[in-house]
N, C-alpha and C. Protein backbone atom coordinates (compact mmCIF):
# COMPACT_ATOMS: atom_id res chain seq x y z
N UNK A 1 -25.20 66.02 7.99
CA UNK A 1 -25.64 64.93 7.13
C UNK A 1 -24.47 64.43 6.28
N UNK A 2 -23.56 65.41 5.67
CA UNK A 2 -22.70 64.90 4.80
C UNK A 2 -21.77 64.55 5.69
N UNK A 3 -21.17 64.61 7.07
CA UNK A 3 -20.63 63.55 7.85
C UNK A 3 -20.72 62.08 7.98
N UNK A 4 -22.40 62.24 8.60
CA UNK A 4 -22.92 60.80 8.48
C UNK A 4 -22.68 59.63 7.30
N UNK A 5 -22.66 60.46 6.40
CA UNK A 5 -22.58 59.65 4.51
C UNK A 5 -21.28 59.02 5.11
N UNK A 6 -20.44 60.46 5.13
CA UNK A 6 -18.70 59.76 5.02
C UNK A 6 -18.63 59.04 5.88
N UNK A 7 -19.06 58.89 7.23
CA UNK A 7 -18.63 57.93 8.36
C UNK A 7 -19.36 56.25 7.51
N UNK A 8 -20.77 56.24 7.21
CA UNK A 8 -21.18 55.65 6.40
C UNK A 8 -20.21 54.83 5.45
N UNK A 9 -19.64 55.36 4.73
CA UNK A 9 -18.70 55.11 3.54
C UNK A 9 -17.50 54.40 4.11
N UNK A 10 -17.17 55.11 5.18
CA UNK A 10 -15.79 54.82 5.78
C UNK A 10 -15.94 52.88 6.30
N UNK A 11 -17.62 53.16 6.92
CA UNK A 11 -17.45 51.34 7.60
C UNK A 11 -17.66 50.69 6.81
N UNK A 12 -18.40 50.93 5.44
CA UNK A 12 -18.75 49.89 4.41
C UNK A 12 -17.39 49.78 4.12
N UNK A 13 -16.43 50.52 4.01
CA UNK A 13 -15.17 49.53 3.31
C UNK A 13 -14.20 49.20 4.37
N UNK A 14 -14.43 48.93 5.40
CA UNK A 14 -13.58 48.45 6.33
C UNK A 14 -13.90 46.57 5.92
N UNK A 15 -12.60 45.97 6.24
CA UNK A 15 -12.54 45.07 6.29
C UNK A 15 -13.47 43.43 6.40
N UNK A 16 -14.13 43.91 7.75
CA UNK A 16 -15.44 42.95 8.01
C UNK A 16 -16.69 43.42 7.82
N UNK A 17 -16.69 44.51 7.31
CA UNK A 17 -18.16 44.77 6.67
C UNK A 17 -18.49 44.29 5.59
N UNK A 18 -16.84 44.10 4.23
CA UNK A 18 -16.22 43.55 3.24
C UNK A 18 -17.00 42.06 3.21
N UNK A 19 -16.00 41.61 4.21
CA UNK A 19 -16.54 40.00 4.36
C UNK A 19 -18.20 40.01 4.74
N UNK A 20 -18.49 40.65 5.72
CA UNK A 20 -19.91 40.29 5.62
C UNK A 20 -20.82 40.59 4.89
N UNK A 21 -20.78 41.35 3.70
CA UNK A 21 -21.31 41.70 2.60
C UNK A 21 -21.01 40.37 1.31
N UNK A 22 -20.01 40.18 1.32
CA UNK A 22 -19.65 38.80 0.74
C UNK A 22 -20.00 37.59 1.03
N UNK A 23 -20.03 37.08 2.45
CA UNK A 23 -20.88 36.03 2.82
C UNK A 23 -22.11 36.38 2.50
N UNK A 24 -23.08 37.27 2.47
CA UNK A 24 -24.06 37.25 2.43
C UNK A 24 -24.54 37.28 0.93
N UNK A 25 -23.90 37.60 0.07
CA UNK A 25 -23.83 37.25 -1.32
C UNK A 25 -23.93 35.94 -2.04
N UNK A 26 -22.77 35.30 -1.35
CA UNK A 26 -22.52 33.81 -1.23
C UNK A 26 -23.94 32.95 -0.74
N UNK A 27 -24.34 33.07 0.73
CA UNK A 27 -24.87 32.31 1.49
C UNK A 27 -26.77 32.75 0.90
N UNK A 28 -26.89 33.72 0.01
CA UNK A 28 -28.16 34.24 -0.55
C UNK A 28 -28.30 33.78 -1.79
N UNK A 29 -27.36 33.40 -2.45
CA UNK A 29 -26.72 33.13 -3.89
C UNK A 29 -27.71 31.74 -4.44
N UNK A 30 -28.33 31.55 -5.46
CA UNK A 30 -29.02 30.75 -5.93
C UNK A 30 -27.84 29.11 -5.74
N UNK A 31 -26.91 29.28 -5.62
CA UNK A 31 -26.07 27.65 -5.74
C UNK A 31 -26.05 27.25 -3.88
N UNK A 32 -26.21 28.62 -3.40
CA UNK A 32 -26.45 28.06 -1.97
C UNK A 32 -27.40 28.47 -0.89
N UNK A 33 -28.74 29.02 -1.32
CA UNK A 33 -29.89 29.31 -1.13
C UNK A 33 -30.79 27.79 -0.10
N UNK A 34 -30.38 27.08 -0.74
CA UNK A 34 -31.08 26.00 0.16
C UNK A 34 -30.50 25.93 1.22
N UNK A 35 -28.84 25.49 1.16
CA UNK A 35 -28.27 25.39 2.51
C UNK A 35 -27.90 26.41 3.31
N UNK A 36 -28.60 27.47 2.96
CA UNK A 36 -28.66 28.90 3.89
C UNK A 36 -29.73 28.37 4.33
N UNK A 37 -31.05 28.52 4.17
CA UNK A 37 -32.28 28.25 4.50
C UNK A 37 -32.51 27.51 5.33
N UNK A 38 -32.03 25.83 4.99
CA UNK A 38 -32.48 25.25 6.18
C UNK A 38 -31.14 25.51 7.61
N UNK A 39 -30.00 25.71 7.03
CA UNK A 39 -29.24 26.43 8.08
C UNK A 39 -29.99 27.10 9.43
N UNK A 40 -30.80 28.02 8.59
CA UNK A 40 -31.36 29.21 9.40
C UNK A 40 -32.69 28.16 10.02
N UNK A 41 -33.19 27.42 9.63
CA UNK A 41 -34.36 26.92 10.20
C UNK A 41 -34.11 26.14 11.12
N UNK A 42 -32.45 25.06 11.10
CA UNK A 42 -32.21 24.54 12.16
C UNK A 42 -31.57 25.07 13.26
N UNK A 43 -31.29 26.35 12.78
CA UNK A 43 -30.99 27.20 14.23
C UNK A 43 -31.66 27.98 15.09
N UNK A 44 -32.52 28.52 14.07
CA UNK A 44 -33.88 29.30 15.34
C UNK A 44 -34.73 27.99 15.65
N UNK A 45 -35.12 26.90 14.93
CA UNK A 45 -36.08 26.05 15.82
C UNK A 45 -35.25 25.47 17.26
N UNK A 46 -34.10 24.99 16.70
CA UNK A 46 -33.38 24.84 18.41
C UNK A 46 -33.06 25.74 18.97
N UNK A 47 -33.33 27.48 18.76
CA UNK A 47 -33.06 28.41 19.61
C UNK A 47 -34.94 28.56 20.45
N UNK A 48 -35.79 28.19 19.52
CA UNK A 48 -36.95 28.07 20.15
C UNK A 48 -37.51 27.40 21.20
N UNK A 49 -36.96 26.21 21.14
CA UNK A 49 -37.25 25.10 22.00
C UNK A 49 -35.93 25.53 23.15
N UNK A 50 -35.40 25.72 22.86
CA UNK A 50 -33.98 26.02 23.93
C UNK A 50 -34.96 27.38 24.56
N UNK A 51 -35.69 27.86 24.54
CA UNK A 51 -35.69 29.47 24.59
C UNK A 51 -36.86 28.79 25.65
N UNK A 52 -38.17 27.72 25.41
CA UNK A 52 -39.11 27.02 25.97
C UNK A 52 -38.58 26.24 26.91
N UNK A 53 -37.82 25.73 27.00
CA UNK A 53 -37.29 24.77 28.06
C UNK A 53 -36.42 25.38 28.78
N UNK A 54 -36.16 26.95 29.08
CA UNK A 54 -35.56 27.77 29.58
C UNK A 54 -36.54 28.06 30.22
N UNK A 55 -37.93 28.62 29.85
CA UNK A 55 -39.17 28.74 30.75
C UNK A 55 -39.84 27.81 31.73
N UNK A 56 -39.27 26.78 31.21
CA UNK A 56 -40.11 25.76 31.90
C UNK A 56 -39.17 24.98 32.54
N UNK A 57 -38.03 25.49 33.15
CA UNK A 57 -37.15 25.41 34.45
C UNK A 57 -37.45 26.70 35.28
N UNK A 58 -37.52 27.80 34.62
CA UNK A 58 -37.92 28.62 35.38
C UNK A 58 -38.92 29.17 35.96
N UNK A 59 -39.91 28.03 35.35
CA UNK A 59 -41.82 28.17 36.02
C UNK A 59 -41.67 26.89 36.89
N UNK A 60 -40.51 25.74 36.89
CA UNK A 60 -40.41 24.71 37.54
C UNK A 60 -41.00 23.30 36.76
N UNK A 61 -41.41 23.21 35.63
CA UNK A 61 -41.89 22.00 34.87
C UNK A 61 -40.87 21.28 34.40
N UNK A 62 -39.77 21.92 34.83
CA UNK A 62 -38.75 21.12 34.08
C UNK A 62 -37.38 21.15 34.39
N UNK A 63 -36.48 20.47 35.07
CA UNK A 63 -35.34 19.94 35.99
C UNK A 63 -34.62 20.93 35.28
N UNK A 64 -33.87 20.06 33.93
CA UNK A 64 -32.81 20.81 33.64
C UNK A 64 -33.06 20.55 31.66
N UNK A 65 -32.33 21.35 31.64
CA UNK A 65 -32.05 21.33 29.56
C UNK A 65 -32.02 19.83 29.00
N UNK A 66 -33.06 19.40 28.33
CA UNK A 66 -33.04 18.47 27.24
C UNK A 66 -32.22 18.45 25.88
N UNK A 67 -30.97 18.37 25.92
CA UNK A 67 -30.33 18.60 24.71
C UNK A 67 -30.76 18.08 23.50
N UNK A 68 -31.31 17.05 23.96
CA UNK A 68 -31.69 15.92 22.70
C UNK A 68 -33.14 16.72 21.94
N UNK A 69 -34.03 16.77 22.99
CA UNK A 69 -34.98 17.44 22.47
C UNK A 69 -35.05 18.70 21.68
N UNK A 70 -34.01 19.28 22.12
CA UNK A 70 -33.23 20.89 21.23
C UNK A 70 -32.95 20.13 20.45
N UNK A 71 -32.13 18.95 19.80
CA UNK A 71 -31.50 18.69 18.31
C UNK A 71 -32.90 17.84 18.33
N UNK A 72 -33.81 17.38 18.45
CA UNK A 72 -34.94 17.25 17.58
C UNK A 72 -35.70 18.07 17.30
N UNK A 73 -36.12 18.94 17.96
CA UNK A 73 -36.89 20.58 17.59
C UNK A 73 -35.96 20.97 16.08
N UNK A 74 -34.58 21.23 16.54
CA UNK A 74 -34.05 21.26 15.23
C UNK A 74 -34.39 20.83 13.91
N UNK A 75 -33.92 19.75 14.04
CA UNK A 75 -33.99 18.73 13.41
C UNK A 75 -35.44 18.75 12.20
N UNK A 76 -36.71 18.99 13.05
CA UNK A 76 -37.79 18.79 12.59
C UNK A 76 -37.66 20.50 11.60
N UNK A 77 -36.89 21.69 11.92
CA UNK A 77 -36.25 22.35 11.56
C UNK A 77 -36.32 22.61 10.14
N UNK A 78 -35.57 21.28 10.06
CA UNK A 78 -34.56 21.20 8.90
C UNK A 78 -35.75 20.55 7.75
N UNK A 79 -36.49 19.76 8.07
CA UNK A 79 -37.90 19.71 6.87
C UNK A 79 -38.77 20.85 6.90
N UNK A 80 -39.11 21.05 7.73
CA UNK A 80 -39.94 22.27 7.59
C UNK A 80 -38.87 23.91 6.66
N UNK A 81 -37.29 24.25 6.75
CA UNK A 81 -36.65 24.59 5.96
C UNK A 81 -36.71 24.12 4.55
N UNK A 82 -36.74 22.78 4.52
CA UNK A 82 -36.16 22.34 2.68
C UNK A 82 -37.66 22.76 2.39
N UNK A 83 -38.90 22.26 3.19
CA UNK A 83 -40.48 22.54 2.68
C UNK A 83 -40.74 24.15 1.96
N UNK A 84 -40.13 24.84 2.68
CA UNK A 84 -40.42 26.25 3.15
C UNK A 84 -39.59 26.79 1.15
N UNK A 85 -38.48 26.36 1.31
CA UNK A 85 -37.70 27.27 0.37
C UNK A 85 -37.87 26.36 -0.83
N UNK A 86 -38.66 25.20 -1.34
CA UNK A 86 -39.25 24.48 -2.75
C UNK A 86 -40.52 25.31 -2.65
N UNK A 87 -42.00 25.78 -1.53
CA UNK A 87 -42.91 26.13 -1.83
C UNK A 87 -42.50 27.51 -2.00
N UNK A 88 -42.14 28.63 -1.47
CA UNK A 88 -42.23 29.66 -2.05
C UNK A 88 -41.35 29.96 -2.97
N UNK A 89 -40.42 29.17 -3.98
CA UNK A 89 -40.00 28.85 -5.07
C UNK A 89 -41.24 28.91 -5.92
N UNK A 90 -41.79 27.75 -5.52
CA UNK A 90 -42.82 27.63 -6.33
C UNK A 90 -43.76 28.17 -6.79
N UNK A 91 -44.32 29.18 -5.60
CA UNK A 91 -45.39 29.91 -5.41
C UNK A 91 -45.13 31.27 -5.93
N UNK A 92 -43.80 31.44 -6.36
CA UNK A 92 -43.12 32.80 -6.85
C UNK A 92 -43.36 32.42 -8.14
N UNK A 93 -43.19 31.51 -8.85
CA UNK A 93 -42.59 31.09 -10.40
C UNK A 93 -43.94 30.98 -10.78
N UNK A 94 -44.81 30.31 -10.06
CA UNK A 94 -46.40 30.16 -10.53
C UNK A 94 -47.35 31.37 -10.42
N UNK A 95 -47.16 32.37 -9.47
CA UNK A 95 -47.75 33.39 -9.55
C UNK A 95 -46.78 34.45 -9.50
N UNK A 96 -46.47 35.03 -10.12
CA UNK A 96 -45.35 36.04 -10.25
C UNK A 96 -46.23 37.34 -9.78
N UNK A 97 -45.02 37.84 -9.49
CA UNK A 97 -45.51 39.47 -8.60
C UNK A 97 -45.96 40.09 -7.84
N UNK A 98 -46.22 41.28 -7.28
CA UNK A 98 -46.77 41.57 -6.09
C UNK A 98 -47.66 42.18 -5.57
N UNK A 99 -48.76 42.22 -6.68
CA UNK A 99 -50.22 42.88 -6.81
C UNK A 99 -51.03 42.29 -5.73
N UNK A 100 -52.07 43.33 -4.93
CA UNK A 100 -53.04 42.56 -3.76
C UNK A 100 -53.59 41.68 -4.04
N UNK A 101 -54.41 41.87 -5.15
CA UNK A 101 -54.88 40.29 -5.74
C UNK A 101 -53.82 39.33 -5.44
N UNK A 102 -52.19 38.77 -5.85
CA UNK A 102 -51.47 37.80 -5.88
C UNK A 102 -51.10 37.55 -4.83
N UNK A 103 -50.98 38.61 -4.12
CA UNK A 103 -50.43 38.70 -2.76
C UNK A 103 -51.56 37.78 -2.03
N UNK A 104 -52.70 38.46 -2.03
CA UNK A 104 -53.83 37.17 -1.24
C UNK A 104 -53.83 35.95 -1.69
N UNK A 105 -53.99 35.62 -2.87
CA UNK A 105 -54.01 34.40 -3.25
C UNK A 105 -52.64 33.82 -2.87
N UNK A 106 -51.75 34.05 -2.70
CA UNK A 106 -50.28 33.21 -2.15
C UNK A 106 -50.79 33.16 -0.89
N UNK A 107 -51.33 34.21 0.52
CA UNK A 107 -51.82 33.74 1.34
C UNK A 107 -52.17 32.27 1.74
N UNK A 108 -53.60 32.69 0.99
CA UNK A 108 -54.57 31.74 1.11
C UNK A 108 -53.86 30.52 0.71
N UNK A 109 -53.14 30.33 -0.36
CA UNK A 109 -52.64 28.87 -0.95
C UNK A 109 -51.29 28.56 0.21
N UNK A 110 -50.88 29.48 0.96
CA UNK A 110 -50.11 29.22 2.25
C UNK A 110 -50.80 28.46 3.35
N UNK A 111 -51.87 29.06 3.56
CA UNK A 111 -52.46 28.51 4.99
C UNK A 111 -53.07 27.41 4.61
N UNK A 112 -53.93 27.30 3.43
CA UNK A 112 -54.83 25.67 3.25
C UNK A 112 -53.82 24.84 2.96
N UNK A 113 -52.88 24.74 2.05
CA UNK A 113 -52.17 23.51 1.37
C UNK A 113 -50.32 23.62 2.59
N UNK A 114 -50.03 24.66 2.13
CA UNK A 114 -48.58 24.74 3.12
C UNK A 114 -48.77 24.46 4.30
N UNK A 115 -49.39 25.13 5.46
CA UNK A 115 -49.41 24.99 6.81
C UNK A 115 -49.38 23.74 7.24
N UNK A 116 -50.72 23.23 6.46
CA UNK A 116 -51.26 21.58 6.92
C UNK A 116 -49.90 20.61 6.33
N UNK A 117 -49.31 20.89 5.36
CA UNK A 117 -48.13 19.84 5.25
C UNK A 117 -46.97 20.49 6.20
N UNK A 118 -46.88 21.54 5.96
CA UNK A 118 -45.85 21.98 7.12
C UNK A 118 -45.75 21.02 9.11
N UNK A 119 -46.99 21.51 8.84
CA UNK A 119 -47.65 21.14 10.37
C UNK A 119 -47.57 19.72 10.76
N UNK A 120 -47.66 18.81 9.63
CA UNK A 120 -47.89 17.31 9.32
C UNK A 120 -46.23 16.99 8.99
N UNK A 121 -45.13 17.60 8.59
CA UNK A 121 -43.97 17.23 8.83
C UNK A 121 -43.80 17.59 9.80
N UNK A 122 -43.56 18.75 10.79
CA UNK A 122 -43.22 18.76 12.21
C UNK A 122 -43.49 17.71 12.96
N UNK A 123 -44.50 17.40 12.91
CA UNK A 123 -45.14 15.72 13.78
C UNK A 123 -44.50 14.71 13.24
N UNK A 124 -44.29 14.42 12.06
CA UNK A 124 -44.07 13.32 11.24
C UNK A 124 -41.98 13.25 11.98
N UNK A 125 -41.50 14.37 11.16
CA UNK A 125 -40.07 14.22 11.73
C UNK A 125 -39.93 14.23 13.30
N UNK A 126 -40.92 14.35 14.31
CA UNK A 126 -40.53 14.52 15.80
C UNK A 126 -40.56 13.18 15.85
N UNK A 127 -41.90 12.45 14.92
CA UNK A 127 -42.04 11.02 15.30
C UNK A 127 -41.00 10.00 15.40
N UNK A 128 -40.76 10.70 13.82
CA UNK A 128 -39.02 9.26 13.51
C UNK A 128 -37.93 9.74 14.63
N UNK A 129 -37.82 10.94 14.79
CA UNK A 129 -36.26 11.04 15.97
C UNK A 129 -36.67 10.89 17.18
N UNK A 130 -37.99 10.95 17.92
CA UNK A 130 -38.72 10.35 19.17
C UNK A 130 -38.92 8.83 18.79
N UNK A 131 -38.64 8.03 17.66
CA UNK A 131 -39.21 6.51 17.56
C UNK A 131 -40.45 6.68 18.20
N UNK A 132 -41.41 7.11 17.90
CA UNK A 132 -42.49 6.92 18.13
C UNK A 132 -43.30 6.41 16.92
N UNK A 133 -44.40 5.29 17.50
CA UNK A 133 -44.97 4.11 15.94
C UNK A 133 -45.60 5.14 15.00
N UNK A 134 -46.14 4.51 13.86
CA UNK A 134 -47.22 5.89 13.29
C UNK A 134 -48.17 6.12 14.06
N UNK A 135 -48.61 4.93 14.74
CA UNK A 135 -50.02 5.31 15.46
C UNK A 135 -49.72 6.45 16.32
N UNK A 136 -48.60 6.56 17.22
CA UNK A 136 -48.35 7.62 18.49
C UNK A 136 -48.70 8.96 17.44
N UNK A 137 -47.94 8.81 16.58
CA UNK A 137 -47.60 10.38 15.35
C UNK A 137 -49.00 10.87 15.62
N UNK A 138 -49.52 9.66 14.68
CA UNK A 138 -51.47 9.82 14.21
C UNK A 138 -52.34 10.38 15.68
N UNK A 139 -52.17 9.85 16.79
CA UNK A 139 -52.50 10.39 17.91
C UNK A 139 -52.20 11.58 18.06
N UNK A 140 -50.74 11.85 18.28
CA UNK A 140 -50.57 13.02 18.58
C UNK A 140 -50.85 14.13 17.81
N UNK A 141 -50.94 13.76 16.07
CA UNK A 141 -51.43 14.74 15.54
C UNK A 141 -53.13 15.10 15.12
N UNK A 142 -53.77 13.94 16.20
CA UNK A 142 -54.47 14.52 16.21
C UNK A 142 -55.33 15.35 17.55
N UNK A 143 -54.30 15.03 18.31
CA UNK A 143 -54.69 15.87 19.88
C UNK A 143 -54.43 17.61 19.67
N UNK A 144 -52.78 17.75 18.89
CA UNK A 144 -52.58 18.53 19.20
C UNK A 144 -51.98 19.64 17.96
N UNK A 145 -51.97 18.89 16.69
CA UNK A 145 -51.88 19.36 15.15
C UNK A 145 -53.37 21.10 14.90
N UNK A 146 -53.79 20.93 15.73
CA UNK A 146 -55.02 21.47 15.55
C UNK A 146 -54.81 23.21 16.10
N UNK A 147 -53.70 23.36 17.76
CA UNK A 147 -53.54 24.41 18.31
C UNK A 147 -52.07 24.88 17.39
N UNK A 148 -51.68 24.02 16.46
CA UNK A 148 -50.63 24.57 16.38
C UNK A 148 -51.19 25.38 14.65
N UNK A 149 -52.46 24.71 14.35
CA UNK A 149 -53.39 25.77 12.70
C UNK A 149 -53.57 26.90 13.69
N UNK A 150 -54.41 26.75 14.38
CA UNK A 150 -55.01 27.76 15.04
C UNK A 150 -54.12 28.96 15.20
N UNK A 151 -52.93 28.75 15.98
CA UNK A 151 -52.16 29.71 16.12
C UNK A 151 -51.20 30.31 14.39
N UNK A 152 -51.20 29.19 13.63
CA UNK A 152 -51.11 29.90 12.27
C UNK A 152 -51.98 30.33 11.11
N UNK A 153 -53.30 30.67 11.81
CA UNK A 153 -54.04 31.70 11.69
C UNK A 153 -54.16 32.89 12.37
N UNK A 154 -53.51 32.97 13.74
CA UNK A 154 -53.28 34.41 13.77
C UNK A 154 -51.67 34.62 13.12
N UNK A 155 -50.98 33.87 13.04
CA UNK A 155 -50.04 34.99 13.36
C UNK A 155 -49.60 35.03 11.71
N UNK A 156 -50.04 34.11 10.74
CA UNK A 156 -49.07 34.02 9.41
C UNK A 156 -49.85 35.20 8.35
N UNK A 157 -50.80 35.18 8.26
CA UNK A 157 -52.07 36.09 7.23
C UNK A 157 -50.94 37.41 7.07
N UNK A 158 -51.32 37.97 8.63
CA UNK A 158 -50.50 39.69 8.28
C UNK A 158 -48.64 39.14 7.85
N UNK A 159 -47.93 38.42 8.61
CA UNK A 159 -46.47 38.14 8.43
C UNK A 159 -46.20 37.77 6.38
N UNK A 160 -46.84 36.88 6.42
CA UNK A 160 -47.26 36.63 4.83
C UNK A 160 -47.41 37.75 3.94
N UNK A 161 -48.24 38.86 4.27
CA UNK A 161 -48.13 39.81 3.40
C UNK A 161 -47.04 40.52 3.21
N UNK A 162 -46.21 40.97 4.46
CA UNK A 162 -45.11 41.48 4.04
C UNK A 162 -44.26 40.47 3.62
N UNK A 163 -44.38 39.49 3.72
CA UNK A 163 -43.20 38.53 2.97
C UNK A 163 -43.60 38.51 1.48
N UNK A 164 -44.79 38.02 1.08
CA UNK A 164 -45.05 38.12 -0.31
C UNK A 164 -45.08 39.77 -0.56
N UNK A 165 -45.67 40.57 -0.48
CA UNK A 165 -45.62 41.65 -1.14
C UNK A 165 -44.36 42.76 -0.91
N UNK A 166 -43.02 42.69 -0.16
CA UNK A 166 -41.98 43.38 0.20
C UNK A 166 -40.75 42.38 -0.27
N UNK A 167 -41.09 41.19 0.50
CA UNK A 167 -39.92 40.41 0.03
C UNK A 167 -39.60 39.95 -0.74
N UNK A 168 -38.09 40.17 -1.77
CA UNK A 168 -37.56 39.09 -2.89
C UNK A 168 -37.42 37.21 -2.07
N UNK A 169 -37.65 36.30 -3.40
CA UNK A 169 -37.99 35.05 -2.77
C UNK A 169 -36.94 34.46 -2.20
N UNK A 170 -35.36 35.08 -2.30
CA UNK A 170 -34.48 34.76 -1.72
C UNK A 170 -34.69 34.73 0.08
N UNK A 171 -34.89 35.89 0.17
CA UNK A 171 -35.45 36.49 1.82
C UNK A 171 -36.56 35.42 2.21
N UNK A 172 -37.25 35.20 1.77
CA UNK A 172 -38.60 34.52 2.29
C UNK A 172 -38.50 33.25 3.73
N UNK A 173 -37.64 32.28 3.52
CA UNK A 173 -37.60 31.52 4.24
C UNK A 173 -36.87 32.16 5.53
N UNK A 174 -35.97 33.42 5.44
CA UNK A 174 -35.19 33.96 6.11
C UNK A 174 -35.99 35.09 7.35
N UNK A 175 -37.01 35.56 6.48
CA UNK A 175 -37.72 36.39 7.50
C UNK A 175 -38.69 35.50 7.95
N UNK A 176 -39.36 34.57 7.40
CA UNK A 176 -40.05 33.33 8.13
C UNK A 176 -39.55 32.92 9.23
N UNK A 177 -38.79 32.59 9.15
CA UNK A 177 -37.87 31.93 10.36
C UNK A 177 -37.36 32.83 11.68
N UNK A 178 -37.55 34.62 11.08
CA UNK A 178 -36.90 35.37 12.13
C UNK A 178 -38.69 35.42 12.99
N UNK A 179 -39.66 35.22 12.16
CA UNK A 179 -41.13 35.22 12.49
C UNK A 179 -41.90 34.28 13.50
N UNK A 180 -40.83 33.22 12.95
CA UNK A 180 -41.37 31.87 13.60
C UNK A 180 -40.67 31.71 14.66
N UNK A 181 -39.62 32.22 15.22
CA UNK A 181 -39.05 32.28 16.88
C UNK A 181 -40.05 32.10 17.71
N UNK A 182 -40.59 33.02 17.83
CA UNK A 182 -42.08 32.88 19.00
C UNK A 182 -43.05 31.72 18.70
N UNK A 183 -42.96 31.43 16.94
CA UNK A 183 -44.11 30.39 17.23
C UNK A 183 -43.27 28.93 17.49
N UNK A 184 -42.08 28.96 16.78
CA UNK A 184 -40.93 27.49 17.50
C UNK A 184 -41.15 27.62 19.08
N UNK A 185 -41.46 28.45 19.70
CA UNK A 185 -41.22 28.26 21.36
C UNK A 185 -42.69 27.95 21.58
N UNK A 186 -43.64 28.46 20.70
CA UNK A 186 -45.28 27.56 21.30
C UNK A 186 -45.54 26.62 20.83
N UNK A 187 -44.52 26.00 19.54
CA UNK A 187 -45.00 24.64 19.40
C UNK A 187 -44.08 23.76 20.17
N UNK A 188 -42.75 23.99 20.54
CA UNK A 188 -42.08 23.39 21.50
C UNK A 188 -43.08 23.30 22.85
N UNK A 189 -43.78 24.02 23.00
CA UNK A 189 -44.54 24.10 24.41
C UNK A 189 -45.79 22.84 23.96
N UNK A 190 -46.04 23.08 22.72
CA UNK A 190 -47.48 22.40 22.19
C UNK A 190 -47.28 20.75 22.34
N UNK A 191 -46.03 20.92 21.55
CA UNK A 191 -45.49 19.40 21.01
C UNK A 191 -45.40 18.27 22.50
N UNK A 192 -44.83 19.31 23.30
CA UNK A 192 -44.15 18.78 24.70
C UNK A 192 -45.04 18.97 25.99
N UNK A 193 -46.04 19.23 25.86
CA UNK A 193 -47.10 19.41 26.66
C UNK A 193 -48.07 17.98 26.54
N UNK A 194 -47.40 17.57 28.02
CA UNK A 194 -48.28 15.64 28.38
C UNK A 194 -49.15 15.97 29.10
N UNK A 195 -50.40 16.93 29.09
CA UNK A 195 -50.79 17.33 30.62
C UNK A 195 -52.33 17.44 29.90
């Protein structure tokens, strides 16, 4: 055991453990907390949709890689990021702490009020970088705005608790986003599904 410590000890002060302990200081740091955040949101949503349109060459629905559509998956990303890291700002400062009682009630005030605007910018930003009119948006969100609640009723309730009740609010948008991989690749499937 007292090996392990020292080997331990030995990599924390090596050089790039240095730096990456420092970037992450930096890039967690209240002056650059936002542009970490949506950073991270525009890179797993285009790793999502990249990850979906990888399936769907390889089930045959789909020729070859849509690049464009990866930087709009992104893209839509990047609101659903700035959304993500003002509400649980908010939702930290207005209900402070991490009692079951608070913990549910941040839930619940996640899925009724967050999701549905969340859900309603994803459509809204696909619309403007697809130029599609409002009416297409309004259509489409209302064909298909509906499988994408559904599925954030299973999967956010339990993910939510450990984010509100484990996580500091710095983390929040960060483990969201490591959460939402799988669901970026079913709404890439949702969004992009003409059938």
């Amino acid at each position: 055991m007292i090996a392990i410590r020292s080997a331990l000890r030995t990599i924390s002060q090596t050089a790039p453990v240095k730096k990456l302990k420092s970037f992450h200081r930096t890039a967690f740091s209240d002056k650059y907390l936002l542009v970490t955040n949506v950073t991270i949101s525009l890179s797993l949503s285009s790793t999502g949709d990249f990850l979906e349109q990888q399936y769907e060459k390889y089930s045959g629905e789909l020729d070859k890689w849509d690049r464009r559509r990866t930087m709009n998956m992104g893209l839509s990303g990047v609101s659903v990021g700035v959304i993500c890291h003002f509400w649980y700002k908010y939702l930290d400062r207005r209900m402070p702490g991490r009692g079951l009682r608070t913990v549910i009630q941040k839930i619940a005030l996640d899925q009724f009020i967050c999701s549905p605007v969340y859900i309603s910018a994803f459509f809204v930003t696909l619309g403007i970088l697809e130029q599609k009119t409002r009416q297409q948006v309004l259509e489409e969100m209302k064909e298909k705005a509906w499988k994408l609640y559904a599925a954030e009723w299973a999967i956010w309730p339990p993910a939510q608790f450990v984010n509100f009740y484990w996580l500091p609010t710095k983390y929040r948008v960060f483990y969201d986003n490591i959460i939402s991989l799988g669901y970026d690749v079913y709404a890439s499937q949702v969004i992009h599904d003409n059938s």
